[in-house]
N, C-alpha and C. Protein backbone atom coordinates (compact mmCIF):
# COMPACT_ATOMS: atom_id res chain seq x y z
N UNK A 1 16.39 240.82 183.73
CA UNK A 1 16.21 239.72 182.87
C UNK A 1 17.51 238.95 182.86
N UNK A 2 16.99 237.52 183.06
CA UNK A 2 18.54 237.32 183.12
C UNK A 2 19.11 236.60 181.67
N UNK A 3 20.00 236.86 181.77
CA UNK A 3 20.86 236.35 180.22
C UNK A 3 21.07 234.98 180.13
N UNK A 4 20.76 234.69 179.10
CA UNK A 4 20.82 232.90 178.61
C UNK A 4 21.96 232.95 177.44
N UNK A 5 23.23 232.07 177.32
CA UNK A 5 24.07 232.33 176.84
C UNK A 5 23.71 230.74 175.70
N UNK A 6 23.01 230.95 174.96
CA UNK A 6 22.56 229.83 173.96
C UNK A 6 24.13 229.54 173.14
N UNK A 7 25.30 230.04 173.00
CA UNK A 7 26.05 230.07 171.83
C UNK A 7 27.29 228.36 172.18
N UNK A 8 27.46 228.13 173.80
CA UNK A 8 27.72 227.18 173.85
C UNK A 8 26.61 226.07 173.59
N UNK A 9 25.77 225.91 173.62
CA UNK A 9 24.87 224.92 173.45
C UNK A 9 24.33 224.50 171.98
N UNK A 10 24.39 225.90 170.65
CA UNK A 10 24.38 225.70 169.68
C UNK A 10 25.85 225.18 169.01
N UNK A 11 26.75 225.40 169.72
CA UNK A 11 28.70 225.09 169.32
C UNK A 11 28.40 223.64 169.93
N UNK A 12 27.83 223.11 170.80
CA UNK A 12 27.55 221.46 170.95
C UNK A 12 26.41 220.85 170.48
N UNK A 13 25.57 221.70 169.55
CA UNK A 13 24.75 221.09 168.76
C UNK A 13 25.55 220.83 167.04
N UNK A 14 26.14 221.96 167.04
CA UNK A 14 27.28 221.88 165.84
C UNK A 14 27.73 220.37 165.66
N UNK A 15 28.86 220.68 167.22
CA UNK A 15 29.58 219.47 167.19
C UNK A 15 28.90 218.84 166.39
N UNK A 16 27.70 218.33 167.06
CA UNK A 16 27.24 216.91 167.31
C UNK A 16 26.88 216.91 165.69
N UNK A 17 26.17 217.55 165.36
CA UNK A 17 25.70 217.61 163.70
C UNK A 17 26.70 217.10 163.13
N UNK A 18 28.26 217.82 163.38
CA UNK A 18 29.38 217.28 162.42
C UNK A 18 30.09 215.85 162.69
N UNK A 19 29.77 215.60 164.11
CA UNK A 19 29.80 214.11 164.09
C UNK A 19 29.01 213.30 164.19
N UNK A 20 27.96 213.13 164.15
CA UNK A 20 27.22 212.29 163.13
C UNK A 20 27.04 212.66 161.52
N UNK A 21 27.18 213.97 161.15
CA UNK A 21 26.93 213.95 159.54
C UNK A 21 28.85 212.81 159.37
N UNK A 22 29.95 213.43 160.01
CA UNK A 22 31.14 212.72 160.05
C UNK A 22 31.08 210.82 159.97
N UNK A 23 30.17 210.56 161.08
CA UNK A 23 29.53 209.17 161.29
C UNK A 23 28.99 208.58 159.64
N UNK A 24 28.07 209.53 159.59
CA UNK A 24 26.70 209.25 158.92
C UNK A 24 27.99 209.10 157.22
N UNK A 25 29.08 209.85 157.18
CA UNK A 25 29.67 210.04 155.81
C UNK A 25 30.84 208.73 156.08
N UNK A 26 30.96 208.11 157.31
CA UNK A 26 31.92 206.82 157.33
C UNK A 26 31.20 206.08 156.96
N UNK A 27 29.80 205.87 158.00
CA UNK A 27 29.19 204.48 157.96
C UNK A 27 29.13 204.10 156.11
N UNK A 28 28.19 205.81 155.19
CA UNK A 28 27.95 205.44 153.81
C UNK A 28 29.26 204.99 152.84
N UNK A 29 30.69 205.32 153.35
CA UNK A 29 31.98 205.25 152.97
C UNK A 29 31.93 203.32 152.50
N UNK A 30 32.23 203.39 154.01
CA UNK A 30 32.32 202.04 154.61
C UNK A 30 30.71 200.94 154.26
N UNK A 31 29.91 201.10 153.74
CA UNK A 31 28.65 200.46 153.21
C UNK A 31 28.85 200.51 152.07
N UNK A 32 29.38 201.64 150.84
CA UNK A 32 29.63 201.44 149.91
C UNK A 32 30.91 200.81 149.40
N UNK A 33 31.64 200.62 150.27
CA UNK A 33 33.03 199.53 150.04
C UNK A 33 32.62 198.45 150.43
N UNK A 34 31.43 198.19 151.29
CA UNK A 34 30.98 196.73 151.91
C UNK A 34 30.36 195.91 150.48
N UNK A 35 29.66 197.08 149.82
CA UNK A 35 28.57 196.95 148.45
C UNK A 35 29.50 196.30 147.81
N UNK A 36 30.80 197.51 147.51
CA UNK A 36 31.33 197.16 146.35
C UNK A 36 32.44 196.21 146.51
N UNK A 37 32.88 195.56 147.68
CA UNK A 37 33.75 194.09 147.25
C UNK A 37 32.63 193.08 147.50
N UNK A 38 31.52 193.22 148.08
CA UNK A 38 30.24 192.11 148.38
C UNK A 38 30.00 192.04 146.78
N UNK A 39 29.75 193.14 145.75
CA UNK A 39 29.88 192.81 144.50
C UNK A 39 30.93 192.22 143.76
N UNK A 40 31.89 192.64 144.05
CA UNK A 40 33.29 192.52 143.22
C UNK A 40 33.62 190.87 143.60
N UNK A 41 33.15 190.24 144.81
CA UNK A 41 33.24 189.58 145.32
C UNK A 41 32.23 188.45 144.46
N UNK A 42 31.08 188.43 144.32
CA UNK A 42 29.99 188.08 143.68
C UNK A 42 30.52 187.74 142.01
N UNK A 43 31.29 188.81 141.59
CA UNK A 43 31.92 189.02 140.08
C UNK A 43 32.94 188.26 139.87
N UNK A 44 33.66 188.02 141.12
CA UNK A 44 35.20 187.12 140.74
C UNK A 44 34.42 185.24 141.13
N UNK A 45 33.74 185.77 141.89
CA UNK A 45 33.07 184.23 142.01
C UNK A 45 32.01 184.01 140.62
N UNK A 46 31.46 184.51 139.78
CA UNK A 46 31.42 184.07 138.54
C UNK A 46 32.24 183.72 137.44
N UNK A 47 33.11 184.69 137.66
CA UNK A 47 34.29 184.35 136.85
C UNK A 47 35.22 183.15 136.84
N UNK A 48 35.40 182.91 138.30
CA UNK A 48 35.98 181.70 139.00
C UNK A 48 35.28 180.51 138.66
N UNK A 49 33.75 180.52 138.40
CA UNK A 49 32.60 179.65 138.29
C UNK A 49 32.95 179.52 136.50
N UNK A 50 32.96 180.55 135.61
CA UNK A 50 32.99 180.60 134.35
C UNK A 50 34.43 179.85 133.75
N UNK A 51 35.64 180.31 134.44
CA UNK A 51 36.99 179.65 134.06
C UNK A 51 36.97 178.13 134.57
N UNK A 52 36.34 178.03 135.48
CA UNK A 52 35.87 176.16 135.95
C UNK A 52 35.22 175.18 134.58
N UNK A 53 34.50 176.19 134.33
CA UNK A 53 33.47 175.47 133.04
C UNK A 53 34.33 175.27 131.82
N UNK A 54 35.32 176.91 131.78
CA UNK A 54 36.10 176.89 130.35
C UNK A 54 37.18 175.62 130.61
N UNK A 55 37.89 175.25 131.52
CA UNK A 55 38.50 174.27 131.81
C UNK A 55 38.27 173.33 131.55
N UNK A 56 36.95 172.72 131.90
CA UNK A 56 36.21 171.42 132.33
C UNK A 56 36.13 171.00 131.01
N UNK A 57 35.58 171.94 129.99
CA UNK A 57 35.18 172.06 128.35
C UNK A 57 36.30 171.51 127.73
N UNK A 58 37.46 172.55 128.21
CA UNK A 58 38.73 172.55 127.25
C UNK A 58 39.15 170.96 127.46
N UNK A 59 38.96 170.05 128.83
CA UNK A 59 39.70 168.77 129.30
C UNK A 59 38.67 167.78 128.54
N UNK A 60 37.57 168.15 128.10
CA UNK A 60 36.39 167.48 127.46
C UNK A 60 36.90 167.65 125.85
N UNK A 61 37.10 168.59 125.71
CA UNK A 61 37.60 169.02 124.13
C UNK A 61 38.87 168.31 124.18
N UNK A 62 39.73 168.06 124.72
CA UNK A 62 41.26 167.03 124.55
C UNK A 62 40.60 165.88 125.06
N UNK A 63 39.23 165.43 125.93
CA UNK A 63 39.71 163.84 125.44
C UNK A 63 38.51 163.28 124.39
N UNK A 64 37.92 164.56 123.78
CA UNK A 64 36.79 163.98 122.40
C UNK A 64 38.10 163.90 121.30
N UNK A 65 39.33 164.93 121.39
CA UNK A 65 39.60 164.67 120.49
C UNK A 65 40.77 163.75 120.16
N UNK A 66 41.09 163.13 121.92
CA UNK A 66 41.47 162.01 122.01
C UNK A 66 41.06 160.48 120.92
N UNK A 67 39.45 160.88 121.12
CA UNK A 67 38.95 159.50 120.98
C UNK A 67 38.44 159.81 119.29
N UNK A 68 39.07 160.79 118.91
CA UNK A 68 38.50 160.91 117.59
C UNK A 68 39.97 160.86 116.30
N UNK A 69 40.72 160.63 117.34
CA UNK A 69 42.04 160.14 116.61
C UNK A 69 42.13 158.55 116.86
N UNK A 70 41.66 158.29 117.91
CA UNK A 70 41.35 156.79 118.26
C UNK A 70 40.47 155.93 116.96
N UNK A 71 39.58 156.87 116.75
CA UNK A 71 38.48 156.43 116.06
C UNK A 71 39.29 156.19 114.32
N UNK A 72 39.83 157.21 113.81
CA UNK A 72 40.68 157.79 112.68
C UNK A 72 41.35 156.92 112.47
N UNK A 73 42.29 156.13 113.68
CA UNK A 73 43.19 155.04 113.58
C UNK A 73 42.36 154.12 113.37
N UNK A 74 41.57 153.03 114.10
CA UNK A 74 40.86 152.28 113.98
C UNK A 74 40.18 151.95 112.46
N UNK A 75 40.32 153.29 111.94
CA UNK A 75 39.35 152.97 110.82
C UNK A 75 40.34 152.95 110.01
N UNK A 76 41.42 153.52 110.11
CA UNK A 76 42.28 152.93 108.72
C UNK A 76 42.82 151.57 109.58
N UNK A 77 43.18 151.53 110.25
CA UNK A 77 43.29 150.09 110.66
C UNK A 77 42.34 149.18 110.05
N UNK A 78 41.18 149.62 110.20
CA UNK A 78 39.92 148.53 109.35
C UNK A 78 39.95 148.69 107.74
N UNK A 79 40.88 149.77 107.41
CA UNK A 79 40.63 149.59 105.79
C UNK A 79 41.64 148.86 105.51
N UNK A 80 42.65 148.73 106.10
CA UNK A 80 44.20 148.30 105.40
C UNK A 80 43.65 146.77 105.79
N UNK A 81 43.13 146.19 106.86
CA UNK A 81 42.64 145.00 106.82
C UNK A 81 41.72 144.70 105.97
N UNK A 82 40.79 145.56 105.29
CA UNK A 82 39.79 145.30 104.60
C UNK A 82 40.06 144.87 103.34
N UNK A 83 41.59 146.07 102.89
CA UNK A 83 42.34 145.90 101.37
C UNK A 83 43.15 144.25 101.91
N UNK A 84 43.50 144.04 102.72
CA UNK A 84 44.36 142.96 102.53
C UNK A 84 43.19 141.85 102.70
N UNK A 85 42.26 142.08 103.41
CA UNK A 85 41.46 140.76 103.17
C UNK A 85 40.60 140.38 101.47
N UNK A 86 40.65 141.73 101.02
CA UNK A 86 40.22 141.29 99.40
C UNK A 86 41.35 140.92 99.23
N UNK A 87 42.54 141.32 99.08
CA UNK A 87 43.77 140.94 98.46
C UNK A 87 43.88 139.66 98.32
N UNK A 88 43.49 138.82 99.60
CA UNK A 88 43.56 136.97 100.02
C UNK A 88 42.52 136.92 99.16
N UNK A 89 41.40 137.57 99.31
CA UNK A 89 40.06 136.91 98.53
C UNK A 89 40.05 136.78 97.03
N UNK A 90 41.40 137.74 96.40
CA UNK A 90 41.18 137.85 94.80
C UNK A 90 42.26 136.74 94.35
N UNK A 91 43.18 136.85 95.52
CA UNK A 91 44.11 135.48 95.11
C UNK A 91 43.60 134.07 95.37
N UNK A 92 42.76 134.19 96.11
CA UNK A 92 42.07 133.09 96.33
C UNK A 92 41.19 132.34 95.22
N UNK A 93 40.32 133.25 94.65
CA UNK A 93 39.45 133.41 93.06
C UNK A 93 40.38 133.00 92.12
N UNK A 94 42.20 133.56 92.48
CA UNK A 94 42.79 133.54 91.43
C UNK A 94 43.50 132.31 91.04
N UNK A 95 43.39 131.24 92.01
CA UNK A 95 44.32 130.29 92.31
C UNK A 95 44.12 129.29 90.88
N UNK A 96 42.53 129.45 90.67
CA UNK A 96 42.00 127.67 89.94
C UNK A 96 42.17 128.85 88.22
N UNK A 97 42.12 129.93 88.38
CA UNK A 97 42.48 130.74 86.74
C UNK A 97 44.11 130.51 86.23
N UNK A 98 45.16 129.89 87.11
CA UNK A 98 46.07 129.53 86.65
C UNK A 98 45.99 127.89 85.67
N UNK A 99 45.40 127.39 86.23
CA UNK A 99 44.88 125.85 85.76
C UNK A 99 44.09 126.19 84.54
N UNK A 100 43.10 126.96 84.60
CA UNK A 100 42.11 126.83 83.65
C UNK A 100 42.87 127.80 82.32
N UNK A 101 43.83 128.67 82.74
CA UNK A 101 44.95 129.79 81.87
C UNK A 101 45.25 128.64 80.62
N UNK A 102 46.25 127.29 81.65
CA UNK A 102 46.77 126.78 80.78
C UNK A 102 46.49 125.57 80.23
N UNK A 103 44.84 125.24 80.94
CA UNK A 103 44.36 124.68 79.95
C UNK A 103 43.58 124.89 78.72
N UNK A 104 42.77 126.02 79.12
CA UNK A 104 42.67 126.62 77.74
C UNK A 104 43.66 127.20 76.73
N UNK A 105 44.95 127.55 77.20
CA UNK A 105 46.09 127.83 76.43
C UNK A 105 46.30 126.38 75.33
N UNK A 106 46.08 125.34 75.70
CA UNK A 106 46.20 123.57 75.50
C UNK A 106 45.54 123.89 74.00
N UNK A 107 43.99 123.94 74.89
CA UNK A 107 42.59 123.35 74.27
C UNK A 107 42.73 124.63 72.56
N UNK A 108 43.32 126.06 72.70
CA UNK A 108 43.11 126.66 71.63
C UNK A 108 44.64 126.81 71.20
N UNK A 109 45.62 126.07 70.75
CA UNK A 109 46.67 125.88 70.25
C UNK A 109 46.37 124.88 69.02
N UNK A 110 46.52 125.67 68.16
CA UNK A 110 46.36 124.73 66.76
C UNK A 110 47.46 123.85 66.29
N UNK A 111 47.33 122.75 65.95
CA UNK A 111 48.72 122.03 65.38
C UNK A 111 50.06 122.87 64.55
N UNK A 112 50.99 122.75 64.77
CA UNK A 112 52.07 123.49 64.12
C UNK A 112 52.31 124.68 64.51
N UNK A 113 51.64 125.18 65.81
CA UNK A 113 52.06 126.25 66.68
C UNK A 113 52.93 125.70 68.26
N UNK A 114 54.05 126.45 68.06
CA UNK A 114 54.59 126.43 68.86
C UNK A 114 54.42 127.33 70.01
N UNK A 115 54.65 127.32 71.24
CA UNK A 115 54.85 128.42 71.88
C UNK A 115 56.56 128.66 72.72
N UNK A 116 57.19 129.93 72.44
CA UNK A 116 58.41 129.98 73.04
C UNK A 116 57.91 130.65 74.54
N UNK A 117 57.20 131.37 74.96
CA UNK A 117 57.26 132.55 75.64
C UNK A 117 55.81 132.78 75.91
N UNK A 118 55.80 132.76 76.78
CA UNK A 118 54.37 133.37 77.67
C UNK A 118 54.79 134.14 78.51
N UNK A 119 54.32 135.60 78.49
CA UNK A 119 53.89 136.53 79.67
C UNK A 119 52.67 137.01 80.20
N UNK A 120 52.37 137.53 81.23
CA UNK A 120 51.27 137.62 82.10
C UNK A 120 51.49 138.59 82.56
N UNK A 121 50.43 139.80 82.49
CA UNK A 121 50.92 141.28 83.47
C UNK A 121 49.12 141.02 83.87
N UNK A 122 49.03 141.07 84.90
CA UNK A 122 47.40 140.96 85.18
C UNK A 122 46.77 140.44 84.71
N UNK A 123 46.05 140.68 83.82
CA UNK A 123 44.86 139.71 83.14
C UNK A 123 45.46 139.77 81.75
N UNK A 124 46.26 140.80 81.22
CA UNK A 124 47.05 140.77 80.12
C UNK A 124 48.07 139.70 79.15
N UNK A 125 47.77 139.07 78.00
CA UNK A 125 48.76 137.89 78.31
C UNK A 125 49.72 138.49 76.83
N UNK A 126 51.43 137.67 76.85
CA UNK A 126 52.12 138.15 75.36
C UNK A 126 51.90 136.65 75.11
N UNK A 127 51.52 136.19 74.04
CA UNK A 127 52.68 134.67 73.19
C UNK A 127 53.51 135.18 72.49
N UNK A 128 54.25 134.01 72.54
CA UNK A 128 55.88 134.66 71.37
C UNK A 128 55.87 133.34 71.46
N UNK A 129 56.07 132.70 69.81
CA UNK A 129 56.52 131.51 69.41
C UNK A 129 56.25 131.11 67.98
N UNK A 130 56.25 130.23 67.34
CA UNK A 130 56.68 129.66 66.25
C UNK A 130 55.65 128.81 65.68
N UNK A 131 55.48 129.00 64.34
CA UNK A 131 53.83 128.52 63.70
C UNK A 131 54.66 127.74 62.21
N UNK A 132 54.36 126.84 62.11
CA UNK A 132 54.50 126.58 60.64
C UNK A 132 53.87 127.54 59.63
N UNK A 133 53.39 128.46 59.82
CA UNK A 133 52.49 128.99 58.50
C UNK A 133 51.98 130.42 58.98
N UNK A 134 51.55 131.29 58.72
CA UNK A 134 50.60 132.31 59.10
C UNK A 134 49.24 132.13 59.16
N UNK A 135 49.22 131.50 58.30
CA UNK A 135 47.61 130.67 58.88
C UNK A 135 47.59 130.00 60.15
N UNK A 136 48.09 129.46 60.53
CA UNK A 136 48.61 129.08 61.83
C UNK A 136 48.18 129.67 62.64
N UNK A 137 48.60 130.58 62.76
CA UNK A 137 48.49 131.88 63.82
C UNK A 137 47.51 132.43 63.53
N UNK A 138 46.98 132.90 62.31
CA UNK A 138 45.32 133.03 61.86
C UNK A 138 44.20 132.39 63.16
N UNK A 139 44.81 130.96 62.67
CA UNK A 139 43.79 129.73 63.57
C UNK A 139 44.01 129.88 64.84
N UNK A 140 45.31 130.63 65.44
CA UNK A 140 45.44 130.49 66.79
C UNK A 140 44.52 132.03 67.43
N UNK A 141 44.39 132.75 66.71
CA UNK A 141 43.56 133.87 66.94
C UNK A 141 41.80 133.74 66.62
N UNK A 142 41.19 132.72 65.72
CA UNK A 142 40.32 132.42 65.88
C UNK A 142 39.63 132.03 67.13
N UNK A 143 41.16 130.65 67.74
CA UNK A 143 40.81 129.79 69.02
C UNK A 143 40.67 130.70 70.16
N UNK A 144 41.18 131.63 69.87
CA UNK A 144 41.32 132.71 71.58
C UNK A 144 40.07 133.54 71.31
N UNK A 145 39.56 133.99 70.08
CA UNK A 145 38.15 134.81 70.32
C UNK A 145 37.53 133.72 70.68
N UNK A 146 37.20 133.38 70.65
CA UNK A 146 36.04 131.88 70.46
C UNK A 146 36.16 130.89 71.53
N UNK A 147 36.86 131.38 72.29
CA UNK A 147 37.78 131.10 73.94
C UNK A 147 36.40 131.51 74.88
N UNK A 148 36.53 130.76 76.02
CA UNK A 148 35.37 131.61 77.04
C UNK A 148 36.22 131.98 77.92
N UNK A 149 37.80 131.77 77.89
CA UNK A 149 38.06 132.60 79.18
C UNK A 149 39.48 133.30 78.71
N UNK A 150 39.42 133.18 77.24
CA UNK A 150 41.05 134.49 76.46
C UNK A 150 40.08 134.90 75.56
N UNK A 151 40.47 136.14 75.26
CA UNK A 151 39.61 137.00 74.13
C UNK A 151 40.48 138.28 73.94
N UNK A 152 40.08 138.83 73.08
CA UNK A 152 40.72 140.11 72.46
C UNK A 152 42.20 139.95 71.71
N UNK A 153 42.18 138.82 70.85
CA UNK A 153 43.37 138.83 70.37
C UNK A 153 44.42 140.00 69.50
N UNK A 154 45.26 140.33 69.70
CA UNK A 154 46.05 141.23 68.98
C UNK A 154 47.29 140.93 67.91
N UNK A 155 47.43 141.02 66.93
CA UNK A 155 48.73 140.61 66.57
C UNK A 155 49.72 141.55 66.47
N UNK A 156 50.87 141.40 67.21
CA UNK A 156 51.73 142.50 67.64
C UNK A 156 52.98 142.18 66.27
N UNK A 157 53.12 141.36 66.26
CA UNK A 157 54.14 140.84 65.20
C UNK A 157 54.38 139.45 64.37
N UNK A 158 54.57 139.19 63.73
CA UNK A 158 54.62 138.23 62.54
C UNK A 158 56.09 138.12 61.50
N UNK A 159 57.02 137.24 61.96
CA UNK A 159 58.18 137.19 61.21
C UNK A 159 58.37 136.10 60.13
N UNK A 160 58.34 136.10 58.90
CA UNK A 160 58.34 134.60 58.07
C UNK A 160 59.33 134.76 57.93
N UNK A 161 59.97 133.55 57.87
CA UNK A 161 61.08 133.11 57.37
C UNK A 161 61.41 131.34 56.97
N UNK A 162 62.38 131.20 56.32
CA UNK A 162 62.65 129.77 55.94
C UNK A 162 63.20 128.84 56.83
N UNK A 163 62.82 127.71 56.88
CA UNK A 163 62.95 126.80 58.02
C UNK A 163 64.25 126.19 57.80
N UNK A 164 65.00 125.94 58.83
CA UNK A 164 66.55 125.82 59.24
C UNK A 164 66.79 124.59 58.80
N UNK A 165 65.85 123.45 58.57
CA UNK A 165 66.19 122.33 57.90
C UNK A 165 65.13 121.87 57.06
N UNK A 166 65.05 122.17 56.32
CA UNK A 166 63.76 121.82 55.27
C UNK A 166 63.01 120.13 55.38
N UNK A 167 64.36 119.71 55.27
CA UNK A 167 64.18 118.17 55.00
C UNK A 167 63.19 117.46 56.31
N UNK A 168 63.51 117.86 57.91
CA UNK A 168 62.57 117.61 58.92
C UNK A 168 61.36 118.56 58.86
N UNK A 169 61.46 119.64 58.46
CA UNK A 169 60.29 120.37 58.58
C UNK A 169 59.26 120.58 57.61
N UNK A 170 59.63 120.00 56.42
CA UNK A 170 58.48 119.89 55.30
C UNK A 170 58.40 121.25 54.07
N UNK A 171 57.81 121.93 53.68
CA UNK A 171 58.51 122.74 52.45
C UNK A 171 58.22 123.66 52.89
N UNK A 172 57.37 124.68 54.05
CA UNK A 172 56.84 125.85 54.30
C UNK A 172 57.41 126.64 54.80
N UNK A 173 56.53 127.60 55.05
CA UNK A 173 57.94 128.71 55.81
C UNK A 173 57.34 128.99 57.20
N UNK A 174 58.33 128.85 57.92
CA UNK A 174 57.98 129.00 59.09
C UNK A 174 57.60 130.64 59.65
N UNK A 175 56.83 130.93 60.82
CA UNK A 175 56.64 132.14 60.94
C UNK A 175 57.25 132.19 62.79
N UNK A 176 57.23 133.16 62.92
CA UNK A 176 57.77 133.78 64.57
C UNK A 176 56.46 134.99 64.79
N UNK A 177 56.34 135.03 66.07
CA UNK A 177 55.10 135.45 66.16
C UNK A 177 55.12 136.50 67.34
N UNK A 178 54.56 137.02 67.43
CA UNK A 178 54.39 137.70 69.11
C UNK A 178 52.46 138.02 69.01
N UNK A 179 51.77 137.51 70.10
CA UNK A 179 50.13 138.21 70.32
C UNK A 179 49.60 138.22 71.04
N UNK A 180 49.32 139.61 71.57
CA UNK A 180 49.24 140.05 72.66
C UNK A 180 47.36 139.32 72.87
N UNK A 181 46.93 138.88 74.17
CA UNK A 181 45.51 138.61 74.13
C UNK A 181 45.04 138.53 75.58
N UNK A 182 43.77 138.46 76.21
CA UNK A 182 43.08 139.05 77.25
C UNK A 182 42.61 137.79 78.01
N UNK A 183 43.35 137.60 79.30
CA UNK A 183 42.25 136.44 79.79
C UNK A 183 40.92 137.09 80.31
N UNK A 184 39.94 136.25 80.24
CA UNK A 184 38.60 136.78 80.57
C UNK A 184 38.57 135.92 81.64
N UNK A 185 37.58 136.68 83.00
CA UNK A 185 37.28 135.82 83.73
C UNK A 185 36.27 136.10 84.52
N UNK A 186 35.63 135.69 85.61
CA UNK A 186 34.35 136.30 86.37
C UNK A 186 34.34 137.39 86.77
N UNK A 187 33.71 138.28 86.64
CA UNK A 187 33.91 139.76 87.34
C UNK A 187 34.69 140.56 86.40
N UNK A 188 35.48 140.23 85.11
CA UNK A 188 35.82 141.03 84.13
C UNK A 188 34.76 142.07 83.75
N UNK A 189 33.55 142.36 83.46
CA UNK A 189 32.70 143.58 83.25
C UNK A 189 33.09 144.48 84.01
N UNK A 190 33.40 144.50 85.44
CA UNK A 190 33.88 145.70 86.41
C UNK A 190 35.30 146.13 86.06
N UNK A 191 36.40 145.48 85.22
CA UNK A 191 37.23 145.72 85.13
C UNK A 191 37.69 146.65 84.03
N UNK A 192 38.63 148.01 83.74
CA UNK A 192 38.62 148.38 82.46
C UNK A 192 39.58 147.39 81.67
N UNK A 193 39.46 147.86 80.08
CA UNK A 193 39.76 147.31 79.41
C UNK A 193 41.53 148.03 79.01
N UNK A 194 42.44 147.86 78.89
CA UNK A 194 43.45 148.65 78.62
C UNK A 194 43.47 149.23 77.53
């Protein structure tokens, strides 16, 4: 019988097993590093895609809020024009209330009232001056309620005394005065009262 020596032929079936299982453990090596930067690859290109957008946003977010300081200015720009264009418009209203101030100042001045002193703080007015009488000044506080454009008369003060030359001024006693009173005028209802 003759002898068949199988042990080299199973030692080159070995081999071969261990190089291809060797093969077979690169190729899966090398396929799963192909996987995993073909992924990783896939992952940085979203990310790359995602930081594009956060950018794009953020250059969108600096010029909205460009135009929203633009806007901010503009509009106080439009108010400070708005306050100065009433400003012209109330002085404008206010021009013909100087005329009509002192002609009704005229028209409700009773005989034997003097005036030294007029002040004006807004619509606020002082007299200070000189009455033959306290009645006088009585009558000059009648004329200002009863006024259509002074009202709210006040009497702040009242000084009698004897007149510096009798003989030109007749026998009475003269008075010194101070009273405070309100010009009235269109659009006064919106205004407070002090």
């Amino acid at each position: 019988m003759p002898r068949i020596n199988l042990l080299p032929w199973r030692a080159q079936q070995r081999k071969e097993r261990q190089k291809n299982f060797a093969l077979a453990s690169l190729a899966a090596v090398l396929s799963g590093l192909l996987i995993m930067f073909l992924v990783s690859m896939y992952i940085q290109g979203l990310v790359d895609y995602q930081n594009a957008r956060n950018q794009r946003l953020q250059q969108e977010i600096a010029r909205l809020d460009n135009q929203i300081k633009e806007i901010r200015d503009l509009r106080l720009r439009k108010e400070r024009l708005l306050a100065r264009m009433a400003a012209i418009d109330d002085l404008q209203r206010a021009r013909p209330e100087v005329v009509f101030l002192f002609d009704q100042l005229v028209a409700v001045m009773p005989e034997g009232v003097h005036l030294t002193e007029l002040t004006q703080n807004g619509r606020n007015l002082l007299l200070r001056g000189i009455a033959e009488s306290s009645t006088r000044v009585s009558a000059l506080m009648r004329n200002i309620a009863d006024s259509p454009t002074l009202g709210d008369p006040r009497l702040q003060v009242v000084q009698s005394g004897q007149g510096r030359d009798q003989a030109t001024e007749g026998s009475g006693r003269r008075a010194q005065f101070a009273l405070a009173a309100r010009q009235v005028g269109i659009g006064d209802d919106q205004e407070e009262q002090p």
